[in-house]
Protein backbone atom coordinates (compact mmCIF):
# COMPACT_ATOMS: atom_id res chain seq x y z
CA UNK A 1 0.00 0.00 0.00
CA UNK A 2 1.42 3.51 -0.88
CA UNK A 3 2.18 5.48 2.24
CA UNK A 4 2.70 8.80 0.43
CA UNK A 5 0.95 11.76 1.63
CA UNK A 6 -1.40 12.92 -0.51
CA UNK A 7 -1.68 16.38 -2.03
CA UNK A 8 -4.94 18.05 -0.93
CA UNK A 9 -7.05 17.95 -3.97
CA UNK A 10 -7.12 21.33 -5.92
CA UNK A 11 -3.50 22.14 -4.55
CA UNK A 12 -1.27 21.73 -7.99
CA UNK A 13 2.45 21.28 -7.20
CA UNK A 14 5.17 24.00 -6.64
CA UNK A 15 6.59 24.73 -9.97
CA UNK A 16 9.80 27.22 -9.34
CA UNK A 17 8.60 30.36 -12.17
CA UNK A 18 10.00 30.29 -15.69
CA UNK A 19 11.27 33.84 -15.89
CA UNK A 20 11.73 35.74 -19.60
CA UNK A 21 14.27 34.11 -21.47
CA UNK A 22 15.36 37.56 -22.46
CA UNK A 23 15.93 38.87 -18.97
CA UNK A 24 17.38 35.65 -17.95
CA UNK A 25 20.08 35.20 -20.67
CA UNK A 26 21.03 38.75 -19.99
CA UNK A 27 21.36 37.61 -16.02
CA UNK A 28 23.86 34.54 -17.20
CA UNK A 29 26.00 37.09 -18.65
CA UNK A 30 26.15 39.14 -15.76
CA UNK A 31 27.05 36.34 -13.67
CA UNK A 32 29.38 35.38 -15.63
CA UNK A 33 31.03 38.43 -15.98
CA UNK A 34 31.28 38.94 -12.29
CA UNK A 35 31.97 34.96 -11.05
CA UNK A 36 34.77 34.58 -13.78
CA UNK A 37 35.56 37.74 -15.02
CA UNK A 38 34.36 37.10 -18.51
CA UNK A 39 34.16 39.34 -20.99
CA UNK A 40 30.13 40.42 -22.39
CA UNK A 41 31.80 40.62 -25.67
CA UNK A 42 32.43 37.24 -25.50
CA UNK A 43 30.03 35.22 -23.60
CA UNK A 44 26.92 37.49 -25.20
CA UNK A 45 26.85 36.30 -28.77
CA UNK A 46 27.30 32.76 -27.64
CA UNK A 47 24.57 32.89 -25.32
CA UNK A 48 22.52 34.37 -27.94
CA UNK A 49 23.43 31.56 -31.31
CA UNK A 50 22.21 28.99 -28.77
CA UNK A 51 18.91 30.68 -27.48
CA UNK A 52 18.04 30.94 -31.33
CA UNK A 53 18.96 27.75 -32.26
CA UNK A 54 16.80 26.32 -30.04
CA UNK A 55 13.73 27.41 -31.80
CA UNK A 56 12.10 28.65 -28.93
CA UNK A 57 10.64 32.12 -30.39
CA UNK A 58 14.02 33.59 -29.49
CA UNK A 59 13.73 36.62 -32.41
CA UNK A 60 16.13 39.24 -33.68
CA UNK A 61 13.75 42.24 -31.22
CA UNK A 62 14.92 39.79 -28.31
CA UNK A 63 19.06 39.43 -28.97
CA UNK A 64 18.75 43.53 -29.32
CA UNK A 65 17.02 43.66 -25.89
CA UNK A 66 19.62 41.11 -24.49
CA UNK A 67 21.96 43.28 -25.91
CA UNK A 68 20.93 46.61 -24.49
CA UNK A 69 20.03 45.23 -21.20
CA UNK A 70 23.77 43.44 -20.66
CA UNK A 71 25.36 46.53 -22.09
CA UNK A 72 23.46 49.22 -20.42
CA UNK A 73 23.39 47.78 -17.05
CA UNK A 74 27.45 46.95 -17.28
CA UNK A 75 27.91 50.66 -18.86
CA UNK A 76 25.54 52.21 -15.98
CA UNK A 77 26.68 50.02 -13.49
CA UNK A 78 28.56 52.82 -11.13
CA UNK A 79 25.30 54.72 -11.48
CA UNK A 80 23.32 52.08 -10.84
CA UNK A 81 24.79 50.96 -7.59
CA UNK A 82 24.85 54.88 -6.00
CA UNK A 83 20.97 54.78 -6.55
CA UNK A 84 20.16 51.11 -5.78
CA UNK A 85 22.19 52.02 -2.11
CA UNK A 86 20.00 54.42 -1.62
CA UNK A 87 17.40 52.54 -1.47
CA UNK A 88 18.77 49.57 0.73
CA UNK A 89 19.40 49.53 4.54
CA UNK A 90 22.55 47.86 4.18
CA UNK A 91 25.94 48.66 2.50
CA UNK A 92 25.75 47.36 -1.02
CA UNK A 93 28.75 44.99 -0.31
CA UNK A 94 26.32 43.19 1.97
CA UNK A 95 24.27 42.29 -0.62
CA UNK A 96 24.51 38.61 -2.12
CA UNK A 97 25.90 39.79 -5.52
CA UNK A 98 23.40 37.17 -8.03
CA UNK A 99 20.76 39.51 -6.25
CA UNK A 100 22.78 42.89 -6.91
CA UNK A 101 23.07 41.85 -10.55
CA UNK A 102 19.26 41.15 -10.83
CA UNK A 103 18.49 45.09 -8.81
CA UNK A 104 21.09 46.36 -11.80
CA UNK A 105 19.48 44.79 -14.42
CA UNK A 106 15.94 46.11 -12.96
CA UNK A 107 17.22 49.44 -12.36
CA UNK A 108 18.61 49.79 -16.02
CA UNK A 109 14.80 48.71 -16.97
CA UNK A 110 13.66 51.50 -15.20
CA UNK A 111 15.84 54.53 -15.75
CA UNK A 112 17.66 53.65 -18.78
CA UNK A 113 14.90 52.51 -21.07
CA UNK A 114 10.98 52.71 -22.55
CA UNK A 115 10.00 49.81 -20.78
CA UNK A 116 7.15 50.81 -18.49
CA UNK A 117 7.67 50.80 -14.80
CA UNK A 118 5.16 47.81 -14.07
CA UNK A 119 6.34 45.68 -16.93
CA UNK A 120 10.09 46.73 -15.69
CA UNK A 121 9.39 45.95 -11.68
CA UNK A 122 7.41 42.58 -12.32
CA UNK A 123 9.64 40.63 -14.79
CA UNK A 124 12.31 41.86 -13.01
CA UNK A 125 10.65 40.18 -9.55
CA UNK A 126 9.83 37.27 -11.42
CA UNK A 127 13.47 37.05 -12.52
CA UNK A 128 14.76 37.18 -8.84
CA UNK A 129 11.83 34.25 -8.10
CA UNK A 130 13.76 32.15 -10.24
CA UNK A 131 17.40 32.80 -9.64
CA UNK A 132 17.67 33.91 -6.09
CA UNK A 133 14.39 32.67 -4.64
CA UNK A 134 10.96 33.95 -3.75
CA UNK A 135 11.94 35.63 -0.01
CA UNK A 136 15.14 37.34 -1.46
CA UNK A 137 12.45 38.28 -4.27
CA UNK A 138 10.54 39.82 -2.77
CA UNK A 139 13.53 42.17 -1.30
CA UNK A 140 13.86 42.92 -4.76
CA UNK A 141 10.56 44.01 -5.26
CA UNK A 142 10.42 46.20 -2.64
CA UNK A 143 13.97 48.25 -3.69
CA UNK A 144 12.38 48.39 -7.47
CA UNK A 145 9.28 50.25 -6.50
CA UNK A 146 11.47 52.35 -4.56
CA UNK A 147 13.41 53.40 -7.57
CA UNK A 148 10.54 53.61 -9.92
CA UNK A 149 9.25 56.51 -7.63
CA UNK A 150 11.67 58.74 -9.64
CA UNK A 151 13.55 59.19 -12.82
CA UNK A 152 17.65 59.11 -14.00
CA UNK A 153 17.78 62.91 -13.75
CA UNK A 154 15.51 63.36 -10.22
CA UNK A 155 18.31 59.79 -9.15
CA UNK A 156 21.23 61.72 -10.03
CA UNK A 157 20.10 64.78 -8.04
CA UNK A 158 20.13 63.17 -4.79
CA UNK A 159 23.13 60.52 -4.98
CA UNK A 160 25.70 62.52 -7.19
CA UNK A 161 27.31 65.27 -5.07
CA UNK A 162 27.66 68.59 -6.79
CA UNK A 163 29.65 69.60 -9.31
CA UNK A 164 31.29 72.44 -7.42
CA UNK A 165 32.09 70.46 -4.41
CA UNK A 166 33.76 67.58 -6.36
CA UNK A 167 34.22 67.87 -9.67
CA UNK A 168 35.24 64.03 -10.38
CA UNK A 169 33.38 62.34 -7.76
CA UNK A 170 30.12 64.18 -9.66
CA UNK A 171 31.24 63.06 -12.92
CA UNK A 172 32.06 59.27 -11.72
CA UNK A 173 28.43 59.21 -10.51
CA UNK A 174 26.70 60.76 -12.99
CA UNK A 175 28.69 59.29 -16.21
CA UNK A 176 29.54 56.08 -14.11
CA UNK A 177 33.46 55.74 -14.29
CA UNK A 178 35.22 54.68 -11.37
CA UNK A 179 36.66 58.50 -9.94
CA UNK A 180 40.29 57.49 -10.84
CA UNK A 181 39.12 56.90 -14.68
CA UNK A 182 38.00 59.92 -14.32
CA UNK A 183 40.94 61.73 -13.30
CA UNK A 184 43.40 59.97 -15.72
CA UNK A 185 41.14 60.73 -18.97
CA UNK A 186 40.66 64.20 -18.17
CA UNK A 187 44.49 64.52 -17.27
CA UNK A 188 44.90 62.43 -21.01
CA UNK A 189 42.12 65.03 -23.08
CA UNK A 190 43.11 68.61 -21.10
CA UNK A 191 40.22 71.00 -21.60
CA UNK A 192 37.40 72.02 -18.80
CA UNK A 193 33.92 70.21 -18.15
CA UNK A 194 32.08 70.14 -20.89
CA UNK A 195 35.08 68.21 -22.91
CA UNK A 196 35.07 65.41 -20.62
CA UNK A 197 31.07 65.31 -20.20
CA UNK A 198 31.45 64.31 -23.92
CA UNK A 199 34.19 61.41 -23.45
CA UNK A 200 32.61 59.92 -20.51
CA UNK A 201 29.01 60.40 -22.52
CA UNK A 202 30.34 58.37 -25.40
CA UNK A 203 31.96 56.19 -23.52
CA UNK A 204 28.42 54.96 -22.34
CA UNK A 205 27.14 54.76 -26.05
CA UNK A 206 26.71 51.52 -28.06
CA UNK A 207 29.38 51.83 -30.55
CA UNK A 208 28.94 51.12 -34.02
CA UNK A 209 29.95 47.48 -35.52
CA UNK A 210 32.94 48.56 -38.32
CA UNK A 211 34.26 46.27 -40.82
CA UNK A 212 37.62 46.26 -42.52
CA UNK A 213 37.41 45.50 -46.03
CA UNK A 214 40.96 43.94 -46.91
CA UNK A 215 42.81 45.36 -49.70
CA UNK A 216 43.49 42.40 -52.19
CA UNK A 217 40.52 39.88 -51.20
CA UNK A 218 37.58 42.79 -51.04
CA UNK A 219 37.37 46.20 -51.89
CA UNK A 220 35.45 48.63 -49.57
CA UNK A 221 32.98 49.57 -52.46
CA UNK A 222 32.16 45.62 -52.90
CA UNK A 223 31.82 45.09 -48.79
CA UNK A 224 29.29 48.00 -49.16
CA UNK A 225 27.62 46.42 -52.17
CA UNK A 226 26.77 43.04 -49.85
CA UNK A 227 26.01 45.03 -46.75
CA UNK A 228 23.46 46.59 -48.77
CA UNK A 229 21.27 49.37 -47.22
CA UNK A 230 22.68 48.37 -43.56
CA UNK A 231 25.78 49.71 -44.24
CA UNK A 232 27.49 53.40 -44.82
CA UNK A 233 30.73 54.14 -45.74
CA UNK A 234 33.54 54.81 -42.47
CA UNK A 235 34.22 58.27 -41.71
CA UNK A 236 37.82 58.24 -42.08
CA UNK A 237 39.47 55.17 -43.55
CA UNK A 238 39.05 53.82 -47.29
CA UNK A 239 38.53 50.67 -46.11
CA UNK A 240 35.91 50.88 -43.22
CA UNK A 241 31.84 49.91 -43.60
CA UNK A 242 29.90 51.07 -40.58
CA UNK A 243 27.07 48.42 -40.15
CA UNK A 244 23.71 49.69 -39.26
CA UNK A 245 22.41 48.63 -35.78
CA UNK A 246 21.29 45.11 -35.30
CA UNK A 247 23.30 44.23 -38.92
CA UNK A 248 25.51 40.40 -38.39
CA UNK A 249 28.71 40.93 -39.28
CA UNK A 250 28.88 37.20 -39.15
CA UNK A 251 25.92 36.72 -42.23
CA UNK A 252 28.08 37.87 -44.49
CA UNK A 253 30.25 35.78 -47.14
CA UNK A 254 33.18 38.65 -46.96
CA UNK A 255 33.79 38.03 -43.35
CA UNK A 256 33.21 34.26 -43.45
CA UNK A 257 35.70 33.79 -45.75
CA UNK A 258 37.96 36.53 -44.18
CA UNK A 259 38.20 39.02 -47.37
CA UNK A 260 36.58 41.56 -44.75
CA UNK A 261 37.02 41.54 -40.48
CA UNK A 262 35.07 43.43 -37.65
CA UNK A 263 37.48 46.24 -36.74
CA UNK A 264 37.57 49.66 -35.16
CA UNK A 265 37.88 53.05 -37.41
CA UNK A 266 40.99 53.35 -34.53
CA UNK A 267 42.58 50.49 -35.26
CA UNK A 268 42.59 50.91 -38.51
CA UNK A 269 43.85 54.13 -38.66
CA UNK A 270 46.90 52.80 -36.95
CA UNK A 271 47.75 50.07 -39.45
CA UNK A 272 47.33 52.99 -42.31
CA UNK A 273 49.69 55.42 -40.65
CA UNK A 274 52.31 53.04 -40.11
CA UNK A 275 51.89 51.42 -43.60
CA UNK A 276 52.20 55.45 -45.10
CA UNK A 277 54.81 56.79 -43.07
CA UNK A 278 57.73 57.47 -45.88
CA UNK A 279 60.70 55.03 -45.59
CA UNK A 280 63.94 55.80 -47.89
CA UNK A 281 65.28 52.82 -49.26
CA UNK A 282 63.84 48.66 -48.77
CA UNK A 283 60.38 48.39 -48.08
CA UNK A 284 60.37 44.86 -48.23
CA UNK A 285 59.86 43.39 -44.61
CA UNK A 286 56.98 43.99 -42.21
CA UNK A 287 56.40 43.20 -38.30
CA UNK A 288 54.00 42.90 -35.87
CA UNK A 289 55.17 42.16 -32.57
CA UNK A 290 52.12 41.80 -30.49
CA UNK A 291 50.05 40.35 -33.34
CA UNK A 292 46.66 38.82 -31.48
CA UNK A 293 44.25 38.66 -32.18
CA UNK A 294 45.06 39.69 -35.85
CA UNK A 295 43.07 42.62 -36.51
CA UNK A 296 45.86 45.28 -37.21
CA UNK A 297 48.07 42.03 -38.79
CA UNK A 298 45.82 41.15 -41.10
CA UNK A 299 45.33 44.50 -42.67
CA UNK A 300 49.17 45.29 -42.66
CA UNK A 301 49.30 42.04 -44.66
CA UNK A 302 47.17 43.03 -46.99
CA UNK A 303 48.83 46.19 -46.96
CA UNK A 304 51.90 44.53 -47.49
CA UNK A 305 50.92 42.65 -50.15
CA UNK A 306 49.91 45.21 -52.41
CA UNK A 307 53.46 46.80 -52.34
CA UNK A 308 55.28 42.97 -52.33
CA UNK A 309 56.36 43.25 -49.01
CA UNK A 310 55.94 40.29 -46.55
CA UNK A 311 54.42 40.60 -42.63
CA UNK A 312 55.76 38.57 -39.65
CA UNK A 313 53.14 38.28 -37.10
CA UNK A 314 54.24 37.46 -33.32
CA UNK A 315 51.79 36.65 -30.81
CA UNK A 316 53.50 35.41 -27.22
CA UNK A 317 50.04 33.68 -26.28
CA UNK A 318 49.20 30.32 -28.14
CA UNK A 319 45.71 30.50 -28.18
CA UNK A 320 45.55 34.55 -29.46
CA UNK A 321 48.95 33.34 -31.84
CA UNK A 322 46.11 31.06 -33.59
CA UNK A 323 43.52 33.55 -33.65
CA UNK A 324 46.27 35.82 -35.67
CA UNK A 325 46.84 32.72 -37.89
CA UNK A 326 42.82 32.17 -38.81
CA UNK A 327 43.05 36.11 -39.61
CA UNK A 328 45.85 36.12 -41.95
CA UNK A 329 44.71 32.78 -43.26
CA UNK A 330 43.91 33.44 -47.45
CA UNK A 331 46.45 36.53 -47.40
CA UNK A 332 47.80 37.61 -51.15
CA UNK A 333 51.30 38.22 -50.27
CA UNK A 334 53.62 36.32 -47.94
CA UNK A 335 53.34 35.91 -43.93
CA UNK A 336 54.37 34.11 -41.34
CA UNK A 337 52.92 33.84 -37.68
CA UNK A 338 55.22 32.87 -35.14
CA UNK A 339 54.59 32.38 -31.29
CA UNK A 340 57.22 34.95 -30.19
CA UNK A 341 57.70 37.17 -26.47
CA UNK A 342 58.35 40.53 -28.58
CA UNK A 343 60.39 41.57 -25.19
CA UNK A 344 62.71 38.02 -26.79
CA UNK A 345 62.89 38.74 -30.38
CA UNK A 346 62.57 35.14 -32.33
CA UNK A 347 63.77 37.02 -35.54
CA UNK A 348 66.74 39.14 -36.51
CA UNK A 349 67.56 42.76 -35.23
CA UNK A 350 67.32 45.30 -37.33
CA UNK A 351 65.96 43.02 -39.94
CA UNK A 352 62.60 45.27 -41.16
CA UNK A 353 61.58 47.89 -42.73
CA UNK A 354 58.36 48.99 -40.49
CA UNK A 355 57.42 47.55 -36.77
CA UNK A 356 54.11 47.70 -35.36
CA UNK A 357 53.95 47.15 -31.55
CA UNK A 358 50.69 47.62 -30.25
CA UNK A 359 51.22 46.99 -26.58
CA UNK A 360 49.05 45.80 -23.86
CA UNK A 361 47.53 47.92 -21.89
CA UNK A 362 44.82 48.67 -19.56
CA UNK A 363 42.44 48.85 -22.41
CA UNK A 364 40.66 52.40 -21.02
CA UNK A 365 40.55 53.76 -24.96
CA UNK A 366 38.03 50.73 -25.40
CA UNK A 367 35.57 51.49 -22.78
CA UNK A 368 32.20 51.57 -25.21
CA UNK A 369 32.85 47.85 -26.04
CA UNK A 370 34.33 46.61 -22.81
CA UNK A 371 32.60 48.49 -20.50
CA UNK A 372 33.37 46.03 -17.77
CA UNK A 373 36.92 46.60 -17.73
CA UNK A 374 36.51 49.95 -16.35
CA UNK A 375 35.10 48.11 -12.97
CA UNK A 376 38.42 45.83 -13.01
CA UNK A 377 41.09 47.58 -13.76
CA UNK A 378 42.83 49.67 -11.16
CA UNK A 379 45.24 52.33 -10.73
CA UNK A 380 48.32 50.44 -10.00
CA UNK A 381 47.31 47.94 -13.38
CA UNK A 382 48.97 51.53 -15.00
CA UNK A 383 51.80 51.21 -13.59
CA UNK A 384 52.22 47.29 -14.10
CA UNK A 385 52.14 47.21 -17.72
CA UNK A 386 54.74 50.19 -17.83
CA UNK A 387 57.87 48.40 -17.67
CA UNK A 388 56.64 45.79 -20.39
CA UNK A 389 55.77 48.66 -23.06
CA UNK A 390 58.70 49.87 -22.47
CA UNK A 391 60.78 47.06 -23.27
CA UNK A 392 58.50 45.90 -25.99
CA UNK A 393 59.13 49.73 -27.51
CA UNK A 394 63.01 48.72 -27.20
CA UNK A 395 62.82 45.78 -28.87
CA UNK A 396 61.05 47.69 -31.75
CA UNK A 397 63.51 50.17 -32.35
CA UNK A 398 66.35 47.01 -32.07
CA UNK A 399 64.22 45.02 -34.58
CA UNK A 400 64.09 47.66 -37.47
CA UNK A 401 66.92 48.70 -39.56
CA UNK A 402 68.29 52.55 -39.37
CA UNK A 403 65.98 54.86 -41.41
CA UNK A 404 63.01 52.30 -40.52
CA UNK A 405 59.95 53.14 -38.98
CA UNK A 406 58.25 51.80 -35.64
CA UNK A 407 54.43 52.41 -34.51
CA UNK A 408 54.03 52.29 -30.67
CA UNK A 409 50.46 52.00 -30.34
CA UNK A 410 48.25 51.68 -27.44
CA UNK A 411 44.29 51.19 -26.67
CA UNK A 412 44.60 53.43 -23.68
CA UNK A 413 44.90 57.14 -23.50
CA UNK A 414 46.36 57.11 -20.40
CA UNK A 415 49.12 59.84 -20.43
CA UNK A 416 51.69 56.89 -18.14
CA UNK A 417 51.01 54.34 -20.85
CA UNK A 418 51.10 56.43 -23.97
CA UNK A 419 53.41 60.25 -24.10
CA UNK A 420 55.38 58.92 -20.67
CA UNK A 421 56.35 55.39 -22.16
CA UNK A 422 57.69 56.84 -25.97
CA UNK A 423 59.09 60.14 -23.72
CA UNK A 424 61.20 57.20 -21.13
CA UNK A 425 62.83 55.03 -23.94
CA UNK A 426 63.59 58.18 -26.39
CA UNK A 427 65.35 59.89 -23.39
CA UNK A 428 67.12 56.58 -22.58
CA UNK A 429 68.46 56.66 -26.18
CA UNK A 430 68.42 60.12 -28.32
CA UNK A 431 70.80 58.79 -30.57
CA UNK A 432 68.24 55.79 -31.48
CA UNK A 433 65.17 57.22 -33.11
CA UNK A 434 63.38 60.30 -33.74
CA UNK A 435 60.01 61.15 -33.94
CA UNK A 436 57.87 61.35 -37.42
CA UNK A 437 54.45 63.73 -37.18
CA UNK A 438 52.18 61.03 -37.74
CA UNK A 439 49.06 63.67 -38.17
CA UNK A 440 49.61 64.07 -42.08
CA UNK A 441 49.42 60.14 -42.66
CA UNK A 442 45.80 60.49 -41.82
CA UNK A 443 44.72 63.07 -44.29
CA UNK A 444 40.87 64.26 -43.36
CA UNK A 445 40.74 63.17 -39.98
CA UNK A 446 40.44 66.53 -37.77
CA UNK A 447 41.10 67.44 -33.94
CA UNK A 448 44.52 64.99 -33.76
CA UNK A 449 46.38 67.73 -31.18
CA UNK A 450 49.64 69.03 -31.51
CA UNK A 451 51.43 66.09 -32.28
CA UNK A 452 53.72 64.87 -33.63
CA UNK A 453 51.78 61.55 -32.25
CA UNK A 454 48.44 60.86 -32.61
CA UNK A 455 45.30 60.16 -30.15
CA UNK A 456 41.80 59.60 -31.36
CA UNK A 457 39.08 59.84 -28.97
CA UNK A 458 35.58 58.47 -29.31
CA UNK A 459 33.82 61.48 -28.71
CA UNK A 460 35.57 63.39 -31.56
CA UNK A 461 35.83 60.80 -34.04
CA UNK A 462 33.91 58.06 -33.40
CA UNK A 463 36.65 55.15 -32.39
CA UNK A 464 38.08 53.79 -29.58
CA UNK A 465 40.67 56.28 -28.16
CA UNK A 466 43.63 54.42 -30.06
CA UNK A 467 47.30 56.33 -29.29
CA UNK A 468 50.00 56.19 -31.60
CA UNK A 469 53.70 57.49 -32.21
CA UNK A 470 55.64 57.02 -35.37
CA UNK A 471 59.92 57.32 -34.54
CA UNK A 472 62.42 56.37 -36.80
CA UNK A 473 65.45 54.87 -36.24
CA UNK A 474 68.23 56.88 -36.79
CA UNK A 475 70.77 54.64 -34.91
């Protein structure tokens, strides 16, 4: 005889709630993010391919909400967390952080888009029901209707302190940069408050998707011709498409096949100022010393190529050295990718013509598409990577012959990693190189400073805020 309790008729069983799949994908990449310090950039798309191949109604309108709500609530996140501890009796560090990220992603529903309050609060609650259980959900529920009761602006009133009182603490709060970002890229641009309002205001835009159309295997008018009505020409390089918002870089043939690559106006930029910069004598030998993931390589190839010139691609990580490889894979002219230190040059000295070194760095220029990695980094991670792009400068000006021409290049506009680094190893050496005004490489592109380097800022043109300096060797 069974001796199961039975369940009082009329009583179905518990089921825990389904929650939006939308809301719920954008969750997993918030946890992961902040368990394993992924990257969005990274885990997002993959999260997405699988929701839609599972058939389960998972539409284009859904990625681009998954999209806005991961990037939005990473991008606002400083805000975010000034208001939602406001409205919580208990430092914010107390609170479980799965439960944090589900109060960020509610409070970017409610004061960073259309969705309506009720729509915003309940899925949102329904969200936490799932993930973090129904009593911690309903101490969700209770902080959202607290922050519903006002808007961004009437929020940014009462937790951002004013201006005059402290200048960057107000700007971390209100364009949510940690303070010290602050600091450094308004030390980095110069200029008075309404110049850095702008940088920190793009930083928190969704940047454009840009493709590189590489000469050789696709022209840029072609790329355009398969992009189709999604696309528009870039603003400053030959070879850039801007794709329309929403467009898959991944549907087309071009970047299938690797004729064409997802890259940054910046970046490209970089590659064409080097490749430009007038050489007397051989041009016949190219390298890039910190090659991955291939991006920069893969036009300098092509670039190459045209003229009959070779690349050598180094990449000191396996796994980004391969990523360089798939890049260059189908190149015209000759390469060859090697899985080099550049601080322990696997090739001769003074063997080339031009050197790329495009160091690592704290990665602040790339903000709008990492937006995470401006709640990692730190202020000492400055001064960690200074003695490596130092050396790796060295080893530049030691791998290209006299009257050659090296690109020191950075993704940071951090004066320490960019002026400072090129200033440190010239002083070191005067007799070694010299610099070369890189500004009239890039014919067209305005508001490039003084120089005779170069630093492009999103705000003013539209790219990550890529650094660059052009010396020749001279000894």
């Amino acid at each position: 005889m069974n001796s199961r309790p039975r369940r009082p008729q009329g009583k179905a069983p518990y089921r825990r709630p389904k929650p939006d799949p939308v809301r719920k994908l954008a969750y997993d990449v918030l946890r992961a993010v902040d368990e394993r310090d992924a990257y969005a950039n990274l885990v997002l798309p993959a999260l997405l391919r699988e929701a839609e191949r599972d058939g389960a109604g998972f539409d284009r309108r859904d990625s681009a909400l998954a999209t806005e709500l991961v990037y939005g609530t990473l991008r606002r996140q400083g805000t975010y967390d000034a208001v939602i501890a406001a409205c919580v009796d208990r430092p914010l560090r107390e609170v479980d952080p799965p439960v944090l990220d589900v109060l960020s992603l509610g409070a970017h529903q409610l004061l960073g888009t259309r969705i309506p309050p009720h729509a915003a609060v309940s899925a949102t609650v329904e969200l936490a029901r799932a993930v973090v259980g129904d009593g911690r959900s309903r101490f969700v529920n209770a902080v959202l209707r607290k922050i519903a009761a006002d808007d961004l602006d009437g929020w940014l009133d009462r937790v951002a302190p004013p201006y005059d009182e402290d200048p960057e603490d107000h700007l971390a709060v209100v364009h949510s940069h940690p303070r010290w970002v602050v600091s450094a890229l308004w030390d980095a641009l110069g200029g008075g408050r309404e110049d850095i309002e702008e940088l920190l205001a793009a930083d928190n835009e969704r940047p454009e998707v840009t493709l590189v159309a590489r000469p050789g295997r696709c022209g840029a008018a072609e790329l355009a011709e398969e992009v189709g009505v999604d696309g528009a020409p870039g603003r400053w390089s030959p070879y850039a498409i801007r794709l329309a918002d929403g467009g898959d870089p991944a549907a087309l043939d071009a970047v299938r096949d690797g004729a064409a690559g997802v890259q940054d106006e910046g970046s490209q930029l970089v590659a064409l100022a080097l490749a430009n910069a007038p050489l007397d004598g051989p041009d016949r030998r190219w390298l890039d010393g910190c090659a991955g993931p291939g991006g920069k390589a893969a036009l300098l190839a092509a670039l190459a190529a045209e003229r009959g010139a070779g690349l050598l691609a180094a990449e000191k990580q396996p796994h980004r050295a391969r990523l360089v490889a798939r890049a260059l894979a189908g190149n015209p002219g000759p390469y060859q990718v090697v899985t080099a230190d550049g601080t322990r040059p696997a090739w001769p000295l003074g063997a080339f013509d031009r050197v790329l070194m495009d160091v690592p760095c704290t990665g602040l220029g790339a903000l709008r598409r990492r937006p995470e990695a401006r709640w990692r980094r730190r202020p000492e991670d400055v001064a960690g990577f200074g003695p490596l792009q130092r050396e790796l400068l060295r080893t530049a000006l030691r791998s290209v012959r006299v009257g050659g021409v090296v690109g020191y290049a950075t993704c940071s506009p951090h004066p320490a990693e960019t002026r400072a680094v090129v200033d440190d190893v010239l002083r070191a050496a005067p007799e070694a190189a010299e610099l070369v005004d890189a500004r009239p490489l890039l014919p067209g592109v305005p508001h490039l400073g003084d120089g005779p380097d170069i630093q492009l800022w999103p705000h003013l043109h539209g790219t990550d805020a890529m650094y660059l300096a052009l010396l020749r060797r001279v000894g």
